[in-house]
N, C-alpha and C. Protein backbone atom coordinates (compact mmCIF):
# COMPACT_ATOMS: atom_id res chain seq x y z
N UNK A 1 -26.11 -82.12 -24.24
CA UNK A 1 -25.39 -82.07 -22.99
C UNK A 1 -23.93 -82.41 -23.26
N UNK A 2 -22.98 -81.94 -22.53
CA UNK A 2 -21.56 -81.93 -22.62
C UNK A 2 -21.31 -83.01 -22.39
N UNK A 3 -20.32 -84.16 -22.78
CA UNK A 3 -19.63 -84.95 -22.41
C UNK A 3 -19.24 -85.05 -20.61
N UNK A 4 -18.61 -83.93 -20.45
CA UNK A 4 -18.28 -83.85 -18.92
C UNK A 4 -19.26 -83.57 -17.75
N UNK A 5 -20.73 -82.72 -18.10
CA UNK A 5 -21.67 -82.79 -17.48
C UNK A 5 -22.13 -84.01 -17.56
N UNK A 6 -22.57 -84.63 -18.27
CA UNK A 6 -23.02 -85.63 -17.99
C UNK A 6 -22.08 -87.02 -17.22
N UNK A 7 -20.95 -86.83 -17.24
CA UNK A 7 -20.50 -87.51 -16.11
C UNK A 7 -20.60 -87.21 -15.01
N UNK A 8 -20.40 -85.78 -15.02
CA UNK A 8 -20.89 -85.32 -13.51
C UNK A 8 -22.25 -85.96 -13.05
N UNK A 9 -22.98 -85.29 -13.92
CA UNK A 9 -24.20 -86.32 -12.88
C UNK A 9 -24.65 -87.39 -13.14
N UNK A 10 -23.87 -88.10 -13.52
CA UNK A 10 -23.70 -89.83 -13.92
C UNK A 10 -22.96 -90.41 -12.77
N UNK A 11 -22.23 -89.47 -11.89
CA UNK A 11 -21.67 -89.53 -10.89
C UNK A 11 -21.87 -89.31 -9.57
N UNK A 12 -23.47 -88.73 -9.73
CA UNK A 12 -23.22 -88.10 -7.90
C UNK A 12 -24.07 -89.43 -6.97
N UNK A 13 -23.76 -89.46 -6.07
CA UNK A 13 -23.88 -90.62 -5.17
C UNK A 13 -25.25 -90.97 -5.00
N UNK A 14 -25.86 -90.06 -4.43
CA UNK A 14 -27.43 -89.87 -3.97
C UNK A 14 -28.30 -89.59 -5.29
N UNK A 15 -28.88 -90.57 -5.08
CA UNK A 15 -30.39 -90.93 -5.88
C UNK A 15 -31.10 -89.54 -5.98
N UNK A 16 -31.28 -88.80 -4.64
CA UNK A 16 -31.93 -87.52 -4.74
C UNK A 16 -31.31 -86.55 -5.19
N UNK A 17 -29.95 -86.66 -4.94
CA UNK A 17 -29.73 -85.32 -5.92
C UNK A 17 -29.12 -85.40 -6.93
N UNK A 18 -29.18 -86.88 -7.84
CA UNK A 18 -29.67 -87.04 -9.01
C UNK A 18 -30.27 -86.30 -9.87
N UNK A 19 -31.66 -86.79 -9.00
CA UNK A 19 -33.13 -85.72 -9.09
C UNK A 19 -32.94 -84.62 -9.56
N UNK A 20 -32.58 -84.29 -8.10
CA UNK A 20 -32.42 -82.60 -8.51
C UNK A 20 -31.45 -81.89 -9.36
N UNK A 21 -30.19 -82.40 -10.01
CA UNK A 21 -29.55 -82.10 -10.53
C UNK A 21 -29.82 -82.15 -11.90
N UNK A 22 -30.50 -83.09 -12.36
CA UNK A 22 -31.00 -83.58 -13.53
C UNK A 22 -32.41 -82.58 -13.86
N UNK A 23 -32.85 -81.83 -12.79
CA UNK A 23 -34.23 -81.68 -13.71
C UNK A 23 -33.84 -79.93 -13.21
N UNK A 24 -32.75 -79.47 -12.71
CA UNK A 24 -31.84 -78.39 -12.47
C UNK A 24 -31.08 -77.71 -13.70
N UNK A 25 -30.52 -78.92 -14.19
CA UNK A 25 -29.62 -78.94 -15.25
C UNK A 25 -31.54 -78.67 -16.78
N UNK A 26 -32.26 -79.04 -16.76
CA UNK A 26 -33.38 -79.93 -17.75
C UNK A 26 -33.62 -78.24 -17.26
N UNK A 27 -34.25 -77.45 -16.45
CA UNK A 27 -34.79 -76.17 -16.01
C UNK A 27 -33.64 -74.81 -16.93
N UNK A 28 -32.58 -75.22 -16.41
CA UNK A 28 -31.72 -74.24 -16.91
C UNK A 28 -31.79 -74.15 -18.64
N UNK A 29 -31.61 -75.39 -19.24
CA UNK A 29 -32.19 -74.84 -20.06
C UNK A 29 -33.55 -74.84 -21.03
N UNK A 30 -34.35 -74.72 -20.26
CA UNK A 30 -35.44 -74.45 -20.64
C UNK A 30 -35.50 -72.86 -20.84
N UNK A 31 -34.95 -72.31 -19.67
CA UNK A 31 -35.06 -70.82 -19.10
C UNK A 31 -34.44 -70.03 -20.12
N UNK A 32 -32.58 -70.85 -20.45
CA UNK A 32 -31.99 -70.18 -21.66
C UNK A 32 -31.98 -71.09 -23.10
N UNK A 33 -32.70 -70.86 -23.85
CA UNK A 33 -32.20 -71.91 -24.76
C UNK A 33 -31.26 -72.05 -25.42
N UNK A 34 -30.38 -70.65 -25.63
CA UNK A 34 -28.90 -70.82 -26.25
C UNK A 34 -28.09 -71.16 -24.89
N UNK A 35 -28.32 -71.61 -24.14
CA UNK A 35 -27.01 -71.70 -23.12
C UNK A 35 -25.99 -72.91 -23.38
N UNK A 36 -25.21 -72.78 -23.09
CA UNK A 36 -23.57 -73.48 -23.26
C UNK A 36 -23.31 -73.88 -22.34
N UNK A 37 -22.91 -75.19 -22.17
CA UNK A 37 -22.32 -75.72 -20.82
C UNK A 37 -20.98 -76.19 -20.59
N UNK A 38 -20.46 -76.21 -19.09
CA UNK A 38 -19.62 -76.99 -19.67
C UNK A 38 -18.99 -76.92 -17.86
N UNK A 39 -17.85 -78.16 -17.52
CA UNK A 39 -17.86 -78.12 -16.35
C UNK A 39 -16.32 -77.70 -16.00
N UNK A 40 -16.45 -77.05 -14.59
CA UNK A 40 -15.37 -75.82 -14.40
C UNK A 40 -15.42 -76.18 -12.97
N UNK A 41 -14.33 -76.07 -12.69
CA UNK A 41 -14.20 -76.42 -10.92
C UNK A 41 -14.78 -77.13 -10.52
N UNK A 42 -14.77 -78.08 -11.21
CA UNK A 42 -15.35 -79.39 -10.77
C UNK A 42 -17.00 -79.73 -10.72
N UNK A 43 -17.74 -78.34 -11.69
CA UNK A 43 -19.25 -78.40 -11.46
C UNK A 43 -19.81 -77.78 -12.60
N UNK A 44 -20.84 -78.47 -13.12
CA UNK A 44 -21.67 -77.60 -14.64
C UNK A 44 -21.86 -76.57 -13.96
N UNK A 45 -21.09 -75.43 -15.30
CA UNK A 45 -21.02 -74.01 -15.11
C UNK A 45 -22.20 -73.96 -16.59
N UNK A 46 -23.24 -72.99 -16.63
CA UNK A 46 -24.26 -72.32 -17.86
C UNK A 46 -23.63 -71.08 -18.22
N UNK A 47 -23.49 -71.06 -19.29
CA UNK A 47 -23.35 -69.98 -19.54
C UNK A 47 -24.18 -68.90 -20.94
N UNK A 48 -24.19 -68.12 -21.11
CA UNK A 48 -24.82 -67.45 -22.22
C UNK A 48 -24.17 -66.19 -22.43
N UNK A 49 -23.75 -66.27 -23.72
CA UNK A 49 -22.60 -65.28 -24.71
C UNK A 49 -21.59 -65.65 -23.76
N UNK A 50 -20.74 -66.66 -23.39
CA UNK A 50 -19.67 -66.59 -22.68
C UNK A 50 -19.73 -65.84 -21.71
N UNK A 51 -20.52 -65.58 -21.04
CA UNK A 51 -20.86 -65.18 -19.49
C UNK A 51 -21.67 -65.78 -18.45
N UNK A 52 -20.99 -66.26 -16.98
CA UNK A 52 -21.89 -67.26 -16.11
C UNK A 52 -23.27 -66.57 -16.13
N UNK A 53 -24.10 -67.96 -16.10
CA UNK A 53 -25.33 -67.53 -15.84
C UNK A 53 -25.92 -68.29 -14.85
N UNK A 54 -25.21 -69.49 -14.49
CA UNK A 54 -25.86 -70.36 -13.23
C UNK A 54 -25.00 -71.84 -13.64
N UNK A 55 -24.95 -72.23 -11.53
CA UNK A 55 -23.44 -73.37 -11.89
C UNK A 55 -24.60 -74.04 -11.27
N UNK A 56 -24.60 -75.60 -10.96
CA UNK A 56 -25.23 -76.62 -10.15
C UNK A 56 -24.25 -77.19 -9.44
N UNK A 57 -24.26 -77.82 -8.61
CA UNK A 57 -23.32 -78.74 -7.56
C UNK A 57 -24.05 -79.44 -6.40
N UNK A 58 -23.36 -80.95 -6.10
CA UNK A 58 -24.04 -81.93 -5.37
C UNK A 58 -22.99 -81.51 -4.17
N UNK A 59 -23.31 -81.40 -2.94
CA UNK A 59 -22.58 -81.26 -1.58
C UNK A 59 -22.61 -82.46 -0.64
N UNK A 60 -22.38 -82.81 0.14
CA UNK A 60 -22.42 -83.63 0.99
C UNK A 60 -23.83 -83.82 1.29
N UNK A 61 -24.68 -82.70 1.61
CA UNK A 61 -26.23 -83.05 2.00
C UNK A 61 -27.04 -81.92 1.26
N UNK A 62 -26.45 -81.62 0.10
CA UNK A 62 -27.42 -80.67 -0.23
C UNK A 62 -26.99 -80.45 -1.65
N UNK A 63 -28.23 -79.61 -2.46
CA UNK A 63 -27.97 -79.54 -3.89
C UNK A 63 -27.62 -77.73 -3.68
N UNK A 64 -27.26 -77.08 -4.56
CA UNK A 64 -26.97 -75.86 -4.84
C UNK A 64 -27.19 -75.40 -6.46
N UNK A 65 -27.77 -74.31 -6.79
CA UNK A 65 -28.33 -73.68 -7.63
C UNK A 65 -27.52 -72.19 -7.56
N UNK A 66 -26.68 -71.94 -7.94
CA UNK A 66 -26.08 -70.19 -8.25
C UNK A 66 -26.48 -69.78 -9.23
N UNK A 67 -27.69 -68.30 -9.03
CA UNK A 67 -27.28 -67.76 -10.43
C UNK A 67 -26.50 -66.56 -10.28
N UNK A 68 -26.05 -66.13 -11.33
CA UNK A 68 -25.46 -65.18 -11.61
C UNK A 68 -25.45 -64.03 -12.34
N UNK A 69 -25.46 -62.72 -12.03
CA UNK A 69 -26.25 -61.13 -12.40
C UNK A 69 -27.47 -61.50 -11.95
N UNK A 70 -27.31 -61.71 -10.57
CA UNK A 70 -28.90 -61.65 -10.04
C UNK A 70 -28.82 -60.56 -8.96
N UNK A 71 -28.47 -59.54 -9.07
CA UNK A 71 -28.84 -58.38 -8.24
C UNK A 71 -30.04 -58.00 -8.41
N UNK A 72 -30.38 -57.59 -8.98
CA UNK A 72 -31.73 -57.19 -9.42
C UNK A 72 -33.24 -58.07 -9.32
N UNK A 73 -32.79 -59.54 -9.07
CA UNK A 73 -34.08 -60.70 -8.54
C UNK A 73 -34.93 -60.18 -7.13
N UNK A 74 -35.61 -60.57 -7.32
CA UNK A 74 -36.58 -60.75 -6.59
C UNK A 74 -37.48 -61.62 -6.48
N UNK A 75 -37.19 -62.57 -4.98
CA UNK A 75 -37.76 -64.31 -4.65
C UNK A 75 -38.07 -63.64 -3.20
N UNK A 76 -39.14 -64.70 -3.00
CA UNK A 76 -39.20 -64.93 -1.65
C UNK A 76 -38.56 -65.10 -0.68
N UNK A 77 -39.20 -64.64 0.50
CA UNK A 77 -37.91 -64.27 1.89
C UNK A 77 -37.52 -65.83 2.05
N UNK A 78 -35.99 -66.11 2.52
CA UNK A 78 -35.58 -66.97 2.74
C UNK A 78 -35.11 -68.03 1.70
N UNK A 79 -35.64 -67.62 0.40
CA UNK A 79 -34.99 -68.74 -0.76
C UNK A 79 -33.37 -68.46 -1.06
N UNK A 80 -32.46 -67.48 -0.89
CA UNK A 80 -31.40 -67.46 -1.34
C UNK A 80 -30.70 -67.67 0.09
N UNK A 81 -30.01 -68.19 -0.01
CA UNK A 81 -28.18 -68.14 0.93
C UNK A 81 -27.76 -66.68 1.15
N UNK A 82 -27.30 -66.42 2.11
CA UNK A 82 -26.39 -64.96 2.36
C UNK A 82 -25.54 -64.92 1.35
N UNK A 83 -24.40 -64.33 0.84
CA UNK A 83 -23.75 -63.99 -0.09
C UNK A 83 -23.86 -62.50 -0.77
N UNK A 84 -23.02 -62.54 -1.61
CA UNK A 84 -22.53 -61.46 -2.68
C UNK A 84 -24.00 -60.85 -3.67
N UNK A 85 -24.38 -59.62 -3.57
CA UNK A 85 -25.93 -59.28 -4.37
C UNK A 85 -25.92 -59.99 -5.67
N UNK A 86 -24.83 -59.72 -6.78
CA UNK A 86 -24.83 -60.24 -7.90
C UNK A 86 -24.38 -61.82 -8.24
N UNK A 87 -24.80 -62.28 -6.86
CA UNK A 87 -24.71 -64.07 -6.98
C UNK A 87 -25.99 -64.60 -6.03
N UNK A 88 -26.81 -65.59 -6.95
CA UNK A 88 -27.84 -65.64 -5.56
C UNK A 88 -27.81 -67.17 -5.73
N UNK A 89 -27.98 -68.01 -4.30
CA UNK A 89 -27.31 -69.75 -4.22
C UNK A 89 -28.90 -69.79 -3.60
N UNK A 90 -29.37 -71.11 -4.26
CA UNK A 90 -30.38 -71.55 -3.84
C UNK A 90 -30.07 -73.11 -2.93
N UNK A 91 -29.91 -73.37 -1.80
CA UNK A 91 -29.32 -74.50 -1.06
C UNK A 91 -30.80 -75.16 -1.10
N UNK A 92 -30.89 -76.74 -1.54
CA UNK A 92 -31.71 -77.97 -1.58
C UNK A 92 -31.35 -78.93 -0.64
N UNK A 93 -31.95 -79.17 -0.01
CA UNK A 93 -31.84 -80.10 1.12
C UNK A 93 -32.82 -81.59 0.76
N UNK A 94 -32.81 -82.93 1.17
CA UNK A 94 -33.23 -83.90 0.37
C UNK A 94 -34.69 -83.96 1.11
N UNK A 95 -35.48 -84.04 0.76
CA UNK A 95 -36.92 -84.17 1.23
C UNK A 95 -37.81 -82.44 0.61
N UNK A 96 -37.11 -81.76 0.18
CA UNK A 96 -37.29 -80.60 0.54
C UNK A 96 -38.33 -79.81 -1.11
N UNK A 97 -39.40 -79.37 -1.09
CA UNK A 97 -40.22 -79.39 -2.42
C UNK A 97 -39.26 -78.07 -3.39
N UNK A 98 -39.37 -78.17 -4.31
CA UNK A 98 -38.32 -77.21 -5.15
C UNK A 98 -39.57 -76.52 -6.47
N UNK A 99 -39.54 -75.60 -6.19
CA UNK A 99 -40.02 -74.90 -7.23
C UNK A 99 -39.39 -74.78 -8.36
N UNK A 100 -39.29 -75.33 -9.58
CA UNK A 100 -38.79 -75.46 -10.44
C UNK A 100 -38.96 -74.24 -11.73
N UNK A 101 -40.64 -73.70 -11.19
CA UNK A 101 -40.94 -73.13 -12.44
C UNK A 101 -40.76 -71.44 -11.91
N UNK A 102 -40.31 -70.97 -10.95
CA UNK A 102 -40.17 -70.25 -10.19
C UNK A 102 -38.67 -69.77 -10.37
N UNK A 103 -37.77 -70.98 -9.70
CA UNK A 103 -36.47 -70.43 -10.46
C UNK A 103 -36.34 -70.78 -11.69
N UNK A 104 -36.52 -71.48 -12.67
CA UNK A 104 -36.97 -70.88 -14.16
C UNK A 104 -36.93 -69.89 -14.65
N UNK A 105 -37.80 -68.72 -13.60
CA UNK A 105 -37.95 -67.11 -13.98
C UNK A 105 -37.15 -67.07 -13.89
N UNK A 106 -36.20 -66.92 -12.69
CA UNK A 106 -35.55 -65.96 -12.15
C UNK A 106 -33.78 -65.97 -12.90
N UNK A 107 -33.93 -67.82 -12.92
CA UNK A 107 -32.97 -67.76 -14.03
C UNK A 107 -32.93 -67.06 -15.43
N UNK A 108 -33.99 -67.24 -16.05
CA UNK A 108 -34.48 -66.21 -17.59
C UNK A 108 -34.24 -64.85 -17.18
N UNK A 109 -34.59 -64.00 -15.88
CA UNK A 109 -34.69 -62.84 -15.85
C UNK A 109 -33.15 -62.64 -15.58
N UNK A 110 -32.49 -63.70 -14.85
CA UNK A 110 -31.11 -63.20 -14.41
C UNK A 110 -30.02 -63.13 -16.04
N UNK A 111 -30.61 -64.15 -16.66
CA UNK A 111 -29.57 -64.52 -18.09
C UNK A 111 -29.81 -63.36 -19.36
N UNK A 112 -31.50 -62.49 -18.86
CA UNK A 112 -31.98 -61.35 -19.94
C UNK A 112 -30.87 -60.53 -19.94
N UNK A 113 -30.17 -60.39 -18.68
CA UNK A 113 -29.44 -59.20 -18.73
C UNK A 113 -28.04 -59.44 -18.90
N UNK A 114 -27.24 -60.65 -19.76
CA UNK A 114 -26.52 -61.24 -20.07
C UNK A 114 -26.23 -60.57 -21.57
């Protein structure tokens, strides 16, 4: 882990999205195992061959999951945020159960085409 990621989430306020950031960050790369990290606008950006593949970020009440070249995914109704086809944001709310091994795929399938 990067020096600067790990301050990041050495830093975020809430206990829960700790959690989730930590086993977000622990998922991503599982999904890619060459991935590269490193933090960019203020949030661990993944990347693979020097191209985004998924950022994390703690919000005021919620965790966030972007991947990126995810046009082509396919999740269940209601898991992504509105937005741009080739960006899909998964919004975490604290209480809220997270499929981990699920976006896993979708991250692997989004980073195959990297």
């Amino acid at each position: 882990m990067s020096r600067e990621v790990e301050d990041y989430l050495a830093n975020i306020n809430q206990p829960w999205q700790v959690e989730v950031c930590r086993s977000l960050h622990e998922m991503v790369h599982r999904a890619i195992p060459e991935v590269d990290e490193r933090l960019q606008y203020g949030k661990p950006h993944y990347l693979k061959g020097g191209k985004y593949a998924a950022v994390i970020g703690a919000a005021k009440g919620w965790v966030t999951l972007t991947i990126f070249n995810a046009a082509g995914l396919d999740a269940p109704a209601g898991l992504f945020e509105p937005g741009p086809p080739d960006r899909k944001t998964v919004k975490i709310k604290q209480g809220q159960a997270v499929d981990y091994d699920l976006l896993a795929g979708l991250v692997r399938r989004a980073a195959d085409g990297l």
